[in-house]
N, C-alpha and C. Protein backbone atom coordinates (compact mmCIF):
# COMPACT_ATOMS: atom_id res chain seq x y z
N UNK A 1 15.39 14.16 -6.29
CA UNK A 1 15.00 12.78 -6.47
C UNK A 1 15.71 11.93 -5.42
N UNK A 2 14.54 11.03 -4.96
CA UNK A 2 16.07 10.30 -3.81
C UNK A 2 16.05 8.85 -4.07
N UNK A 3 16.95 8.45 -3.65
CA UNK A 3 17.68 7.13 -4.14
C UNK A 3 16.69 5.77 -4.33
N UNK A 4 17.12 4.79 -4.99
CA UNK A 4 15.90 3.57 -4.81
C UNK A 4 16.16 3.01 -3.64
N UNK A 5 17.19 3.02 -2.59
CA UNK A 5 17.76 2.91 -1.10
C UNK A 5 16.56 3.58 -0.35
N UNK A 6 16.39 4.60 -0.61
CA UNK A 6 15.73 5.46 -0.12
C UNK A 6 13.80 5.34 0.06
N UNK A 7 13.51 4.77 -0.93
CA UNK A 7 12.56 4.14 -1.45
C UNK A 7 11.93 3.52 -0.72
N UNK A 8 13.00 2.45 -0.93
CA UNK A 8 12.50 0.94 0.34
C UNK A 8 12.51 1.11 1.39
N UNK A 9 13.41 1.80 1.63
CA UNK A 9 13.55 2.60 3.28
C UNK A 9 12.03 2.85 3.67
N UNK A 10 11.92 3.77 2.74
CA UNK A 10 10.36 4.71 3.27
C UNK A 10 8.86 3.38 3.00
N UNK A 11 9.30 2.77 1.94
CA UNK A 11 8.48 2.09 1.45
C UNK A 11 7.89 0.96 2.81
N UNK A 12 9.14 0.42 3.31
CA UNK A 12 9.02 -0.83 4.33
C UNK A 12 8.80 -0.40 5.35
N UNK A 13 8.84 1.43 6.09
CA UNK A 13 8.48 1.83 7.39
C UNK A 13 6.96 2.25 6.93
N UNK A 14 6.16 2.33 5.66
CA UNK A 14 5.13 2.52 5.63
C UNK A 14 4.64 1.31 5.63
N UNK A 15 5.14 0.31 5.05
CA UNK A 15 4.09 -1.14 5.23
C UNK A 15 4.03 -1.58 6.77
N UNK A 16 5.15 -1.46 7.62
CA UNK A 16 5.01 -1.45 9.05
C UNK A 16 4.38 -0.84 9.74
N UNK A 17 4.24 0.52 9.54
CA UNK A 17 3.21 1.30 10.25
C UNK A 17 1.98 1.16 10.31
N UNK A 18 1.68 0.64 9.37
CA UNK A 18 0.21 0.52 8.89
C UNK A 18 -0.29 -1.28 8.48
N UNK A 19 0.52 -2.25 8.32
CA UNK A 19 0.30 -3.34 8.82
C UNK A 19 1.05 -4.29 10.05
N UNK A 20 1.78 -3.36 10.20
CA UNK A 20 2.92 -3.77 11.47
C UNK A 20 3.81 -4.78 10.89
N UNK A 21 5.04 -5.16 11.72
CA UNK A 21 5.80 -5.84 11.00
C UNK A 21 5.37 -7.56 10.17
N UNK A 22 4.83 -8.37 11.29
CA UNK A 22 4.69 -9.46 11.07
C UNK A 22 3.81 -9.68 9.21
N UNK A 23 2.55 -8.25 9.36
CA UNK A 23 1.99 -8.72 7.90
C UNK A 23 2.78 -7.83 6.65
N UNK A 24 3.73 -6.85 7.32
CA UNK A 24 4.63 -5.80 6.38
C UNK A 24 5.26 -7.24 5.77
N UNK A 25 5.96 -8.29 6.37
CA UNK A 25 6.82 -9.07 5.43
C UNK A 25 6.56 -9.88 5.15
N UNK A 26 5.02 -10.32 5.17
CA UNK A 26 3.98 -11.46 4.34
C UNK A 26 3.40 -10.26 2.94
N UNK A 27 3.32 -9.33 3.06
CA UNK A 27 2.56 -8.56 2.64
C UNK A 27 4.38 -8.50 1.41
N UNK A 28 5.71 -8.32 1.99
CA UNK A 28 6.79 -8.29 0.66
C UNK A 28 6.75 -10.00 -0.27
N UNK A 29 6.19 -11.05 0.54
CA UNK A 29 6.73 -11.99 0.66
C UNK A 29 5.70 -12.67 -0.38
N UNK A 30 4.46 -12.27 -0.25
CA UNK A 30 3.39 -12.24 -1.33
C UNK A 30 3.80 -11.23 -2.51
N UNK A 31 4.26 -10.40 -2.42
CA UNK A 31 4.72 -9.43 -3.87
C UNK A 31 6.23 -10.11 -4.84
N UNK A 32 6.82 -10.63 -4.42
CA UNK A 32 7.87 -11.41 -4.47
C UNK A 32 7.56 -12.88 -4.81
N UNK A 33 6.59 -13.50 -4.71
CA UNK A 33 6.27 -14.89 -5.07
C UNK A 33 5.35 -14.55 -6.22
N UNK A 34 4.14 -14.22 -6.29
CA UNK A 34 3.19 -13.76 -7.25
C UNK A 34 3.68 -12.79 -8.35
N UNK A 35 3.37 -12.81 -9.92
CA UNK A 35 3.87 -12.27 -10.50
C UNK A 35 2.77 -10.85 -10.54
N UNK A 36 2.95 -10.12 -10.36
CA UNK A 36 2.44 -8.45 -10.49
C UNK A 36 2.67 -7.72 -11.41
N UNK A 37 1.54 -7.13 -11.91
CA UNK A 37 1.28 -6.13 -12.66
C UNK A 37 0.73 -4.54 -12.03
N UNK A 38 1.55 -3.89 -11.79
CA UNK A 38 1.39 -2.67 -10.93
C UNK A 38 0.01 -1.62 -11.89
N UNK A 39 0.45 -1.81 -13.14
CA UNK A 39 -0.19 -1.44 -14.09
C UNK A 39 -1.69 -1.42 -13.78
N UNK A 40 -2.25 -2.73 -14.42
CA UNK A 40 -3.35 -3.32 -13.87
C UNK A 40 -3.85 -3.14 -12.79
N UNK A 41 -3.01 -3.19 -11.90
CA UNK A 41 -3.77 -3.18 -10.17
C UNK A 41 -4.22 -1.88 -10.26
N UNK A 42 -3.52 -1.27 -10.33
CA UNK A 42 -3.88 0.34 -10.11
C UNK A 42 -4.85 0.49 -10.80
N UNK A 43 -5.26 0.28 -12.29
CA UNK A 43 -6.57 0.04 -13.40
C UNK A 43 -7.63 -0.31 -12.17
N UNK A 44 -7.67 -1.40 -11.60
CA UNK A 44 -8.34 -1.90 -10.89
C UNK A 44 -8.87 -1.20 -9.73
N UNK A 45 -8.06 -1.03 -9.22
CA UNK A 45 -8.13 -0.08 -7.96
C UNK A 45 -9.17 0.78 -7.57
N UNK A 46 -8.25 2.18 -8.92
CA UNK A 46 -9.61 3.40 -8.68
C UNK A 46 -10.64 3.04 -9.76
N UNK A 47 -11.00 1.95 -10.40
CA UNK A 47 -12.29 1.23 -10.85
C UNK A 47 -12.97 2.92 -11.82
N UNK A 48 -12.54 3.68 -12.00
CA UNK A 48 -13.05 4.87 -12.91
C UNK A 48 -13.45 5.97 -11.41
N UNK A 49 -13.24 5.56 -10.48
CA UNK A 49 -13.54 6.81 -9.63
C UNK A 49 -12.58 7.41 -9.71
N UNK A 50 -13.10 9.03 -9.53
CA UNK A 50 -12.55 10.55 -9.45
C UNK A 50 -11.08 10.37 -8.27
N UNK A 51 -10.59 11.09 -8.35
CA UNK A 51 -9.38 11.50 -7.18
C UNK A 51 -9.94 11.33 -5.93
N UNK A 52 -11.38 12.23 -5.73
CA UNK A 52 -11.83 12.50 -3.88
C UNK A 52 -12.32 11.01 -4.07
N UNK A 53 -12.76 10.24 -4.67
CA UNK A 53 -13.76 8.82 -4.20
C UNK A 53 -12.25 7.86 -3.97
N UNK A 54 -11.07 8.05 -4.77
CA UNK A 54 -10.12 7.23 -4.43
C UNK A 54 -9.38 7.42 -3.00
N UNK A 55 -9.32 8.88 -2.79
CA UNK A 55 -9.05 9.37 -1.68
C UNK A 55 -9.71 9.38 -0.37
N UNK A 56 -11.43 9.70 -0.96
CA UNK A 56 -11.80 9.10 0.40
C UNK A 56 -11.73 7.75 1.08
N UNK A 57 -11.97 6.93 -0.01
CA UNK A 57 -11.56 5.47 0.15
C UNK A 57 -10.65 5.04 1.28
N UNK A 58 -9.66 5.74 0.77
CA UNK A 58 -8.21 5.51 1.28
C UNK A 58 -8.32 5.73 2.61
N UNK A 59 -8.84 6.61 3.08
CA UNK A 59 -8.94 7.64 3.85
C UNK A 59 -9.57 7.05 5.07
N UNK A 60 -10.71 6.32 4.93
CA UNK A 60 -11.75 5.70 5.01
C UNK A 60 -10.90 4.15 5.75
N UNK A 61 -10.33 3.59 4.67
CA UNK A 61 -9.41 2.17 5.00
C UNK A 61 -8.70 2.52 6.26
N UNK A 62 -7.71 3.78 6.35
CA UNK A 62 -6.73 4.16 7.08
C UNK A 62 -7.49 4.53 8.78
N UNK A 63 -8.50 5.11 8.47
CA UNK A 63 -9.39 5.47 9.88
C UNK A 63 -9.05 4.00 10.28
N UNK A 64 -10.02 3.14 9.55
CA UNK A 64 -10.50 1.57 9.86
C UNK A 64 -8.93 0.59 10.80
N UNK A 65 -8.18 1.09 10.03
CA UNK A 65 -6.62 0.61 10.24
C UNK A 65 -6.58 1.08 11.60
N UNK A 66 -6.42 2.37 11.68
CA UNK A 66 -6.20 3.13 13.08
C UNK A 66 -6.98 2.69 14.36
N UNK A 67 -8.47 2.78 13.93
CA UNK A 67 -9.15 2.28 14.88
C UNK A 67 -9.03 0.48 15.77
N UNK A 68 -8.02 0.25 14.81
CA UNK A 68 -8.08 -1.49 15.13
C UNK A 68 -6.96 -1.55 16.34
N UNK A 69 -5.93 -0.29 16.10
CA UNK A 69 -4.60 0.10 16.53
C UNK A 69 -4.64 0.05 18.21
């Protein structure tokens, strides 16, 4: 198991990678002002789709991400 140090670590070089820094700390800065329900979102999210439709999704977003890169 690794640390909640560890976490954020990984957590904040993935929001950078993939929104770069400037929207990585609008993107903490909005999670931190707004009250969140992780719960819910996630309910929301995969909307009753299977694993592959959430995954392709994802998958799908991340191409889109890359290609903008």
């Amino acid at each position: 198991m690794i640390t909640d140090t560890e976490i954020k670590a990984k957590g904040i070089h993935i929001l950078a990678q993939y929104l770069g820094d400037v929207e990585a700390e609008r993107f903490i800065a909005l999670i931190q002002r707004e009250p969140f329900d992780y719960t819910k979102w996630h309910q929301d999210v995969d909307d009753g789709n299977s694993v592959e439709e959430i995954s392709r999704n994802a998958m799908s977003l991340r191409n889109k991400i890359s290609a903008q890169d």
